[in-house]
Protein backbone atom coordinates (compact mmCIF):
# COMPACT_ATOMS: atom_id res chain seq x y z
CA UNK A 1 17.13 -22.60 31.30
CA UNK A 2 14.09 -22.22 33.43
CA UNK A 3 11.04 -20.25 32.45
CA UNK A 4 10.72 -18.63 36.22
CA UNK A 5 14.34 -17.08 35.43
CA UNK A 6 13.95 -16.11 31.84
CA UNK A 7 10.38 -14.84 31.93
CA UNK A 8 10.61 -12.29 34.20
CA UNK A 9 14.66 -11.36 32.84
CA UNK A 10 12.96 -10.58 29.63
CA UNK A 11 10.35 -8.36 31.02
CA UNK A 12 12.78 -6.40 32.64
CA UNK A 13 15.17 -6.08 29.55
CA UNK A 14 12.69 -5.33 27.63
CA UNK A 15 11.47 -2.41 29.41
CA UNK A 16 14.60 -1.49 30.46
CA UNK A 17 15.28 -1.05 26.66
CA UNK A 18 12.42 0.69 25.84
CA UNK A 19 12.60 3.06 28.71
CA UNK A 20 16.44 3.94 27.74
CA UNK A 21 15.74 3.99 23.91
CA UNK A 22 13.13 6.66 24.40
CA UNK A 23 15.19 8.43 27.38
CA UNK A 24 17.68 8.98 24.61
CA UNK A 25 15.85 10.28 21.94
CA UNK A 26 13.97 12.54 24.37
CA UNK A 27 16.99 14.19 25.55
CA UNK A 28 19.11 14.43 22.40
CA UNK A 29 16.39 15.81 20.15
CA UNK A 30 13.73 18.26 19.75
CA UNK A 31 10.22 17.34 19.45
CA UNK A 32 9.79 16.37 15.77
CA UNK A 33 13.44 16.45 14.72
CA UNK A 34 14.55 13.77 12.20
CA UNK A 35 17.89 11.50 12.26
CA UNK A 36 18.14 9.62 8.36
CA UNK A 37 19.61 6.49 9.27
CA UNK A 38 18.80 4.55 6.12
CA UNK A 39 18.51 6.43 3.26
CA UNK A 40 14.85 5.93 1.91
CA UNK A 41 13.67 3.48 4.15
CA UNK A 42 14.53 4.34 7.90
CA UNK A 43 14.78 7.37 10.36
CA UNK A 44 14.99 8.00 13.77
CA UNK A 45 11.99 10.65 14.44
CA UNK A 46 10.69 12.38 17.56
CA UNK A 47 7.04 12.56 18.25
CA UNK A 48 4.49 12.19 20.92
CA UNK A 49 1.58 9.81 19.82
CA UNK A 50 -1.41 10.82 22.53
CA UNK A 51 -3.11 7.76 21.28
CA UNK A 52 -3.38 4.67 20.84
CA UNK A 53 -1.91 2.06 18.09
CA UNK A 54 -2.29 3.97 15.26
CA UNK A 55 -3.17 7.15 16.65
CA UNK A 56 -6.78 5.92 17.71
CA UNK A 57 -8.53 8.14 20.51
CA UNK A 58 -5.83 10.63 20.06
CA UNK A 59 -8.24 13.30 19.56
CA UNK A 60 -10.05 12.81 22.70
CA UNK A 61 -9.49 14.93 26.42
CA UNK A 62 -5.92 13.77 28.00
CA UNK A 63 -8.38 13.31 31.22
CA UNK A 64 -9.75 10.70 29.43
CA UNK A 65 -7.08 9.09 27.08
CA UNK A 66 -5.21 8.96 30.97
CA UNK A 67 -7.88 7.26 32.66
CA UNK A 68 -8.90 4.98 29.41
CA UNK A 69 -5.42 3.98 28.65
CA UNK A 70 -4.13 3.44 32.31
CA UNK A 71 -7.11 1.70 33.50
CA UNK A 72 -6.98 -0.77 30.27
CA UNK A 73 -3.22 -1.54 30.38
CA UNK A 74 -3.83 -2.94 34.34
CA UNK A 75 -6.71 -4.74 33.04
CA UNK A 76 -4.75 -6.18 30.25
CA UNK A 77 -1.80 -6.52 32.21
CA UNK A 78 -3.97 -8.59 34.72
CA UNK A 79 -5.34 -10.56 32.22
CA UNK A 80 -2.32 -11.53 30.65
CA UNK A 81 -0.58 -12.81 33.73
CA UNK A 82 -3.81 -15.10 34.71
CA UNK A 83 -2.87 -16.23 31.51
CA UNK A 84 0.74 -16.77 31.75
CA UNK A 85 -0.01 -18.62 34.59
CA UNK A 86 -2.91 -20.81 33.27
CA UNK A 87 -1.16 -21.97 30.05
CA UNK A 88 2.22 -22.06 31.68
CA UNK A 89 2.81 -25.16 30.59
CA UNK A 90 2.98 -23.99 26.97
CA UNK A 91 6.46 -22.01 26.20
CA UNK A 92 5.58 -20.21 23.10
CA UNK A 93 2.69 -18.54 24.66
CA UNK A 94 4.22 -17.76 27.85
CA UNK A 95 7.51 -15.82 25.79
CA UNK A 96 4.81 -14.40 23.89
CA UNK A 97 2.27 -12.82 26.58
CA UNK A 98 5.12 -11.81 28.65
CA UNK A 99 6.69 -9.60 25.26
CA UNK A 100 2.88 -8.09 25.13
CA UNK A 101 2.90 -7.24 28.91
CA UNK A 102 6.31 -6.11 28.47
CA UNK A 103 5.67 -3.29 25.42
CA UNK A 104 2.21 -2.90 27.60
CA UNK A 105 4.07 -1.37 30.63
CA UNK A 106 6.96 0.13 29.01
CA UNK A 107 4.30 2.40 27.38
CA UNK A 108 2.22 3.16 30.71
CA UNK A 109 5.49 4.17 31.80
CA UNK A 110 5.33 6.89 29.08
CA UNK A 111 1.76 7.83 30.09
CA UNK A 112 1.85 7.85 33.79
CA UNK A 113 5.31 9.97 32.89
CA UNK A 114 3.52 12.81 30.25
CA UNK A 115 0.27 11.08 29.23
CA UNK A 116 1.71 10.53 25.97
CA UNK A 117 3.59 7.77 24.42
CA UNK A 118 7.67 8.64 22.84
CA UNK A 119 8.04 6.86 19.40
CA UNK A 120 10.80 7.53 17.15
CA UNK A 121 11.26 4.29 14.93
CA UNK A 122 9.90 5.79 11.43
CA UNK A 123 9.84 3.26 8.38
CA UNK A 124 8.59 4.36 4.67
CA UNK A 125 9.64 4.03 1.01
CA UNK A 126 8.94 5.96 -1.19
CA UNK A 127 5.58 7.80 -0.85
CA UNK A 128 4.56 5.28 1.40
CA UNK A 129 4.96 6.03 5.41
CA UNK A 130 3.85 3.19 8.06
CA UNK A 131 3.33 5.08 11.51
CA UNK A 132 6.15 5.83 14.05
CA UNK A 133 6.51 3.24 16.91
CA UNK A 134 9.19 2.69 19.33
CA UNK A 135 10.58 -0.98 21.15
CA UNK A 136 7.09 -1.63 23.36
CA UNK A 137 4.75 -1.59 20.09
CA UNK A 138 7.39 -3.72 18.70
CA UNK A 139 7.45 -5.96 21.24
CA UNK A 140 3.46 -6.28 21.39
CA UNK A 141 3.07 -6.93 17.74
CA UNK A 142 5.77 -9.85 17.93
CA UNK A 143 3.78 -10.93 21.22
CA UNK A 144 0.88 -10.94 19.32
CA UNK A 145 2.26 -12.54 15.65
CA UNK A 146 3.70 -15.21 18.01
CA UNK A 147 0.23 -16.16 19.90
CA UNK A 148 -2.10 -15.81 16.50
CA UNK A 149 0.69 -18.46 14.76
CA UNK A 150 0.52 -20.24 18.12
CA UNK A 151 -3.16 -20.32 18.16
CA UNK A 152 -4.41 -20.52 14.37
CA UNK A 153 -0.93 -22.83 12.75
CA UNK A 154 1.02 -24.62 15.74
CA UNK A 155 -2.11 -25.75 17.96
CA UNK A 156 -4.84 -26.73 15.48
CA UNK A 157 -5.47 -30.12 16.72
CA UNK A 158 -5.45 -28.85 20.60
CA UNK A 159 -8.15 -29.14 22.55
CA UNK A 160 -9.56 -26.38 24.27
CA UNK A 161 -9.85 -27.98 27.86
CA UNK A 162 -6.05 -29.32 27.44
């Protein structure tokens, strides 16, 4: 199937999803509630991350975190399609930079929205507790796991003019 089609389909599933995933949490729980849905290893959990990945720059003014996280999502967002349209001709990179731009505007939908970002997915074992995310980090981390295995395994012997 072509590219032109599925490219931009994916894009708008995948924020679709996001959007809807988060929609639903939002209005059928309570800021910090928690849903077990794997005992041990998995809940669904409500919270607002003002940051970034991670939580980075949380702590700073929402004047700024708006105006920093906005203005660097177009930028990226930019970026990325120059790139999807430079290195079209490769297939693996295109499905990846269009999952990052996808995650990338399904959460500056969330901060043009509230200035915050809605995650809910909440992994841990044990003592042990990675940080909450929802589908758009998901979808830039595969982007990005996709594009470093692109880069670093697939494409050693490419040259960088080709």
């Amino acid at each position: 199937m072509n590219r032109k089609i599925i490219l931009p389909a994916m894009f708008c599933v995948v924020v679709t999803l996001d959007q809807i995933t988060k929609f639903a949490v939002k209005t059928n729980m309570r800021l910090y509630d928690s849903v077990e849905i794997i005992p041990g290893l998995f809940n669904i959990m409500y919270v607002l991350n003002p940051g970034a990945a991670f939580g980075m720059f949380g702590g700073h003014s929402e004047m700024f975190r708006t105006i920093f996280f906005i203005g660097m999502t177009a930028l990226a967002c930019i970026m990325i399609l120059a790139l999807i349209i430079r290195e079209y001709r490769f297939k693996v990179r295109t499905f990846a930079y269009t999952a990052v731009i996808s995650g990338a505007i399904g959460n500056m939908l969330d901060r043009l929205h509230t200035g915050k970002v809605v995650d809910f997915l909440d992994f841990y074992f044990k003592n042990w507790h990675w940080y909450t995310f929802n589908i758009a980090d998901s979808f830039i981390t595969v982007g990005i796991a996709v594009l470093l295995l692109d880069f670093f395994v697939f494409n050693k012997g490419e040259t960088k003019n080709g």
